[in-house]
C-alpha atoms as a PDB file:
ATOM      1  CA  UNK A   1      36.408   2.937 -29.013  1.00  0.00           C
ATOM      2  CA  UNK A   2      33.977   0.309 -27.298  1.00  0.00           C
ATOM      3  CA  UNK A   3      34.860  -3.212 -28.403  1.00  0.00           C
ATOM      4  CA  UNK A   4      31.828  -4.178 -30.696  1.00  0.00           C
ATOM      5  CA  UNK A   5      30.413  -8.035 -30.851  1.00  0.00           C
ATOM      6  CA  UNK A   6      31.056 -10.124 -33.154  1.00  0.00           C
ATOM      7  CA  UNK A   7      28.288 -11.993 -33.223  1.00  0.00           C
ATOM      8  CA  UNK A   8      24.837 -11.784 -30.986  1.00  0.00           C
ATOM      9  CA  UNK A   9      25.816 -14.641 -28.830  1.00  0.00           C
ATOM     10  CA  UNK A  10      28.806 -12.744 -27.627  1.00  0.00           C
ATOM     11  CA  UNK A  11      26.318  -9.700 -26.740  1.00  0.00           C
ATOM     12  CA  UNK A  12      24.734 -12.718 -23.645  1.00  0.00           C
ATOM     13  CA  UNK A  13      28.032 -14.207 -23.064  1.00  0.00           C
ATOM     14  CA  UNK A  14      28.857 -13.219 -19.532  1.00  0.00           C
ATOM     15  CA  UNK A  15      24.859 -12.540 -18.527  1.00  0.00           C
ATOM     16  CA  UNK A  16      23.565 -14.863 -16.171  1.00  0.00           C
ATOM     17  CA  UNK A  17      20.944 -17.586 -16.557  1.00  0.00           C
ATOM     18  CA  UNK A  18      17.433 -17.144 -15.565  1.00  0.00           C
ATOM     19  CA  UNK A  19      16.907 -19.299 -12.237  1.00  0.00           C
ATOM     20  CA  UNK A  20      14.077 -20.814 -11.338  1.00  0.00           C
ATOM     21  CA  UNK A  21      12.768 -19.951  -7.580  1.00  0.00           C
ATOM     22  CA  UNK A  22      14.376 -21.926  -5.289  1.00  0.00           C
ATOM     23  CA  UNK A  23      11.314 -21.493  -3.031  1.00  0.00           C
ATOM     24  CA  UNK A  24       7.566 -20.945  -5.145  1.00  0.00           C
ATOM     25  CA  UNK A  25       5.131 -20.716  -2.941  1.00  0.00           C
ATOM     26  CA  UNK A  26       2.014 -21.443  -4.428  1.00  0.00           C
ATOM     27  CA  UNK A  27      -0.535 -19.746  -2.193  1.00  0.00           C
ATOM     28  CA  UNK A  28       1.124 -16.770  -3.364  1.00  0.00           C
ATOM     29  CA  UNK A  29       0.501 -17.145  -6.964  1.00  0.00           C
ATOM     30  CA  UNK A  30      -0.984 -14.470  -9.243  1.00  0.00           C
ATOM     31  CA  UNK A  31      -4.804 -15.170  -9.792  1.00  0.00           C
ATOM     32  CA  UNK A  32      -4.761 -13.270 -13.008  1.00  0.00           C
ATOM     33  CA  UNK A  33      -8.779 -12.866 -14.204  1.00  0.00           C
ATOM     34  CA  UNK A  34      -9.574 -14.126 -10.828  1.00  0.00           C
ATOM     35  CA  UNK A  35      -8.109 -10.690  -8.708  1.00  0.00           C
ATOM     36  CA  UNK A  36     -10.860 -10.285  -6.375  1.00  0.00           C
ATOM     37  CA  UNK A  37     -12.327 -13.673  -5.893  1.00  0.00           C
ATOM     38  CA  UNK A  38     -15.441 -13.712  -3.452  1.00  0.00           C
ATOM     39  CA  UNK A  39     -17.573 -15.806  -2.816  1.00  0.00           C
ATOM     40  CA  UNK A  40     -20.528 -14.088  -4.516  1.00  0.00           C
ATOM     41  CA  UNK A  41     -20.726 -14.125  -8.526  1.00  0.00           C
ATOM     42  CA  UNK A  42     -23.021 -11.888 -10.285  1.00  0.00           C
ATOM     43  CA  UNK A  43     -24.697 -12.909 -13.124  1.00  0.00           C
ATOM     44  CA  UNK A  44     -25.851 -10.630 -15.911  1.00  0.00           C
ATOM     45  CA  UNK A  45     -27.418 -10.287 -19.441  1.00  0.00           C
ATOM     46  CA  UNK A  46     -29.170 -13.755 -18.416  1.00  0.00           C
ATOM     47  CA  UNK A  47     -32.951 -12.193 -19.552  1.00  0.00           C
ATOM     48  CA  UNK A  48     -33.813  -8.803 -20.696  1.00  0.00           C
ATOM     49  CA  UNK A  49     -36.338  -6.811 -18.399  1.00  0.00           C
ATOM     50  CA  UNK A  50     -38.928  -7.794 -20.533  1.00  0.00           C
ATOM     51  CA  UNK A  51     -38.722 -11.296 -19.692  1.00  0.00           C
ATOM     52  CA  UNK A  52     -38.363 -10.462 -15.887  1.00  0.00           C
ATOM     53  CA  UNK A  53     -41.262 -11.145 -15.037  1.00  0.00           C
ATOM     54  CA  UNK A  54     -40.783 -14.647 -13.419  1.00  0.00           C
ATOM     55  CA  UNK A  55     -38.052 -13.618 -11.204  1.00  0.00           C
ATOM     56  CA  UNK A  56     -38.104 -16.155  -8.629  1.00  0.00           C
ATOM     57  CA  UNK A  57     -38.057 -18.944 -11.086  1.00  0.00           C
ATOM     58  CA  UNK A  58     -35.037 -17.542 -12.952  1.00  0.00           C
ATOM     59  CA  UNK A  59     -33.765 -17.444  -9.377  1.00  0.00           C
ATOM     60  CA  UNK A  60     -34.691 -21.240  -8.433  1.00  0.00           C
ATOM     61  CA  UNK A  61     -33.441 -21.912 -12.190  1.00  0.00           C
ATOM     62  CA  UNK A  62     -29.893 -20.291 -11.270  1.00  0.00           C
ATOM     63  CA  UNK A  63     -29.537 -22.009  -8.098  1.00  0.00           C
ATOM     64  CA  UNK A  64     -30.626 -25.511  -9.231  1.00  0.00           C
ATOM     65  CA  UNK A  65     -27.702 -24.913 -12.315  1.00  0.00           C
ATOM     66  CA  UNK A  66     -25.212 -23.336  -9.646  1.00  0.00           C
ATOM     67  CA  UNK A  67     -25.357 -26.514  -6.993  1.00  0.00           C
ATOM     68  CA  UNK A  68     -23.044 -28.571  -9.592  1.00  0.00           C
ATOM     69  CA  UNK A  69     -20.533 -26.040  -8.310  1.00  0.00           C
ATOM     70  CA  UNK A  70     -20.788 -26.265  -4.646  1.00  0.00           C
ATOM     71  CA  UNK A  71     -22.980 -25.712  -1.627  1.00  0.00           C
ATOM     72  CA  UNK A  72     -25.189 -22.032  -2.410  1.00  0.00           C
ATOM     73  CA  UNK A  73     -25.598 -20.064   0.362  1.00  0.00           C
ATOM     74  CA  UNK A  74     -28.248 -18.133  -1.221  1.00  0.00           C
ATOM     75  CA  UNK A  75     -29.583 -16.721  -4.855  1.00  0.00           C
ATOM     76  CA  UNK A  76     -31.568 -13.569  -5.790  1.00  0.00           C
ATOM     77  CA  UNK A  77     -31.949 -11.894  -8.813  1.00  0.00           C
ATOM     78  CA  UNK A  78     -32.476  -7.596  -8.530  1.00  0.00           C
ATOM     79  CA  UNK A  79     -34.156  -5.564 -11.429  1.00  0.00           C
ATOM     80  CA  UNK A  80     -32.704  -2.403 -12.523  1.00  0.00           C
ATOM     81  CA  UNK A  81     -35.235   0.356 -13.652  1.00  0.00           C
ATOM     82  CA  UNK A  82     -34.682   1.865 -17.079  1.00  0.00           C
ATOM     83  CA  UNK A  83     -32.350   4.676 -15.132  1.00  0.00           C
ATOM     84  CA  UNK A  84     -30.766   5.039 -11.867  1.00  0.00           C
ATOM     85  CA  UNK A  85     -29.073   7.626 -10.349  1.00  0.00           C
ATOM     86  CA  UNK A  86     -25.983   7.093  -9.304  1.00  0.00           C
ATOM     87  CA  UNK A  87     -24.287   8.780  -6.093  1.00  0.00           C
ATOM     88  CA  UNK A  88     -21.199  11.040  -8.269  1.00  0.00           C
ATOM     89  CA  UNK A  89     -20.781  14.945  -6.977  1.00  0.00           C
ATOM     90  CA  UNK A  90     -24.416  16.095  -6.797  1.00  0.00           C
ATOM     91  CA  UNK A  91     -25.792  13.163  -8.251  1.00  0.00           C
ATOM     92  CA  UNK A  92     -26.517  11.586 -12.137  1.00  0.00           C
ATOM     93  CA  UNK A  93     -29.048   9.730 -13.981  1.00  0.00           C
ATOM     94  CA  UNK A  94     -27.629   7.454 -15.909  1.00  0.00           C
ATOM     95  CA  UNK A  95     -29.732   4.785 -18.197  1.00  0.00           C
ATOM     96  CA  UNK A  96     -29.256   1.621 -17.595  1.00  0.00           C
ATOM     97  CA  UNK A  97     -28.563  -0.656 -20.357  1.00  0.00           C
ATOM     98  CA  UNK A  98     -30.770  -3.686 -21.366  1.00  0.00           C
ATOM     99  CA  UNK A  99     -28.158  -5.970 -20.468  1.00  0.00           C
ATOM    100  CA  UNK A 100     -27.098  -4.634 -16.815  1.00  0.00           C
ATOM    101  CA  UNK A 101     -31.337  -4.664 -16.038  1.00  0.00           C
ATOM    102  CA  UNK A 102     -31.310  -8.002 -14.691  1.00  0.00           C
ATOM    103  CA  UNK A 103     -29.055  -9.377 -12.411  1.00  0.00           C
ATOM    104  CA  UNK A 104     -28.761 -12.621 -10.631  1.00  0.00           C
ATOM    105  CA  UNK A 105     -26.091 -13.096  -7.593  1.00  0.00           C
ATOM    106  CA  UNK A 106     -25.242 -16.337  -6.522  1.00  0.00           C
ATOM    107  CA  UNK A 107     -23.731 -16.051  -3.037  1.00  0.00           C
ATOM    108  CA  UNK A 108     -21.497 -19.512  -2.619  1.00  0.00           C
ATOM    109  CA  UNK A 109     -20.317 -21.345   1.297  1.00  0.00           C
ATOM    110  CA  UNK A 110     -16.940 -21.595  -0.140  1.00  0.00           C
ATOM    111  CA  UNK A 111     -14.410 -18.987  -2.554  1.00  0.00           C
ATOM    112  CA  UNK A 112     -13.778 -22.253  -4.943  1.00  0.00           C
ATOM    113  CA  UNK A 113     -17.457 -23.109  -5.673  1.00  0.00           C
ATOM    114  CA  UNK A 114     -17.668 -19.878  -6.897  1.00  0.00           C
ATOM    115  CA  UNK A 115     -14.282 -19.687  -9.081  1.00  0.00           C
ATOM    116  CA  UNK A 116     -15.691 -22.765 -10.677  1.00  0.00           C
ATOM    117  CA  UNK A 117     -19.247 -21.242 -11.296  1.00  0.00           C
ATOM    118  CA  UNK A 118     -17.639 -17.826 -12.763  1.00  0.00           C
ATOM    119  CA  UNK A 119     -15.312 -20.260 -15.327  1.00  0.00           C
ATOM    120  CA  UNK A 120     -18.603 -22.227 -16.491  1.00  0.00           C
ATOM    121  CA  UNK A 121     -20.968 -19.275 -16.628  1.00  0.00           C
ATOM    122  CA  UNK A 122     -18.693 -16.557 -17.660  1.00  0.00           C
ATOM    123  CA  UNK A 123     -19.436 -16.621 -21.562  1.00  0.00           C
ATOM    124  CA  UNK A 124     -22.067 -19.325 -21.731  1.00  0.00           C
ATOM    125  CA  UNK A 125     -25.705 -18.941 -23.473  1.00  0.00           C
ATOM    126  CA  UNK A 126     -28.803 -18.753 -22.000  1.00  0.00           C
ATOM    127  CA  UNK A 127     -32.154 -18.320 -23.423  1.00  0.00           C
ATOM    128  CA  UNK A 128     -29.960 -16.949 -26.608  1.00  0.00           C
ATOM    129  CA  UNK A 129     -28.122 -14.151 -24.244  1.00  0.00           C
ATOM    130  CA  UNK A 130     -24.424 -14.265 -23.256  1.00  0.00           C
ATOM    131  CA  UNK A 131     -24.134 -14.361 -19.528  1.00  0.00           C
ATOM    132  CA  UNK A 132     -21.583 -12.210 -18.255  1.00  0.00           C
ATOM    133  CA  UNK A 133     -19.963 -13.232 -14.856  1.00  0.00           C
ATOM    134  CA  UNK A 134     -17.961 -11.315 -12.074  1.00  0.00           C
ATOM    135  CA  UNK A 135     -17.215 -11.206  -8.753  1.00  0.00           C
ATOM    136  CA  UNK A 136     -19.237  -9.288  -6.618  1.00  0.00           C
ATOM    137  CA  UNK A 137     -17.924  -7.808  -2.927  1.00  0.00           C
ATOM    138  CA  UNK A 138     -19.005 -10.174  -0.444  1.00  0.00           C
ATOM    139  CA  UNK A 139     -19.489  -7.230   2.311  1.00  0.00           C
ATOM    140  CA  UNK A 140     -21.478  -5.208   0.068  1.00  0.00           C
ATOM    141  CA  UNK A 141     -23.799  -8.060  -0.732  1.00  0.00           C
ATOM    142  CA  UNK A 142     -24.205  -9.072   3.094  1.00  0.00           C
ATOM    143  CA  UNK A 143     -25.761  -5.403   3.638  1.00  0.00           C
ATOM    144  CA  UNK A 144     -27.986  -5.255   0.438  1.00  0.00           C
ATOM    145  CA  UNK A 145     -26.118  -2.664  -1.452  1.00  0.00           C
ATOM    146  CA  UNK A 146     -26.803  -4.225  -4.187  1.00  0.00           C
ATOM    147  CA  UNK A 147     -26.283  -1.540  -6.740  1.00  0.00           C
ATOM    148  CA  UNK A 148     -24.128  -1.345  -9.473  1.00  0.00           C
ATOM    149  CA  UNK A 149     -20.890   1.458  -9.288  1.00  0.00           C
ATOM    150  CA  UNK A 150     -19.787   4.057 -11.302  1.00  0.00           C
ATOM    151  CA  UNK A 151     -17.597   2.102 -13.635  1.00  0.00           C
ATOM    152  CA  UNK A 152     -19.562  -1.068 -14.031  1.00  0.00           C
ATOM    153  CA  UNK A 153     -21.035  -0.610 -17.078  1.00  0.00           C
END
């Protein structure tokens, strides 16, 4: 028969302490939320289409609010028609909802500036909306593909 412990401490008796790393290196860290850091945040849900219509203010507006951050390379804000199709097997039309319409990127000179602007902005109110922030591929954004994927919504 197997010798049974007495107690639960036994059970950890001989098993060895957790270490801590002899040699962290903190450029290596996880970046949890923060996976794909760029330096281009997308901003949505600030207006609803209906509002739209002053574009390049909300766009000066965004900017102005995004400086407090860091140096802004540029700022434009796209609007989504009611549907797009999106390029899946032959093709689908998919609508687009109120909230995804509008959407403001904020291309930053430097990867912190806009870590900084997604933690403020991520969450916050404006004009009575919830802005919701992400990352947007820096590449992508460079060439104008502006559209959103498959998944995004």
């Amino acid at each position: 028969t197997a010798d049974v412990p007495k107690s639960n401490s036994d059970r950890y008796e001989d098993a060895p302490l957790a270490q801590p790393n002899p040699n962290p290196n903190p450029s290596k860290r996880k970046l949890g939320m923060f996976s794909k850091p760029s330096c281009v945040v997308l901003l949505k849900n600030m207006v609803s289409a209906d509002d739209a219509d002053e574009l390049e203010m909300l766009a000066e507006e965004t900017k102005g609010e995004c400086l407090k951050f860091g140096p802004v390379e540029s700022c434009l804000v796209q609007q989504l028609p009611p549907s797009i199709t999106l390029e899946v097997g032959k093709g689908a039309e998919i609508a687009v909802p109120d909230s995804e319409r509008v959407r403001t990127f904020v291309k930053f000179e430097r990867q912190d500036s806009a870590i900084r602007a997604y933690r403020d902005m991520n969450g916050r109110f404006f004009a009575g909306r919830q802005i919701a922030a992400s990352f947007f591929d820096e590449t992508k954004f460079d060439r104008m593909e502006l559209a959103p994927s498959l998944g995004e919504w």
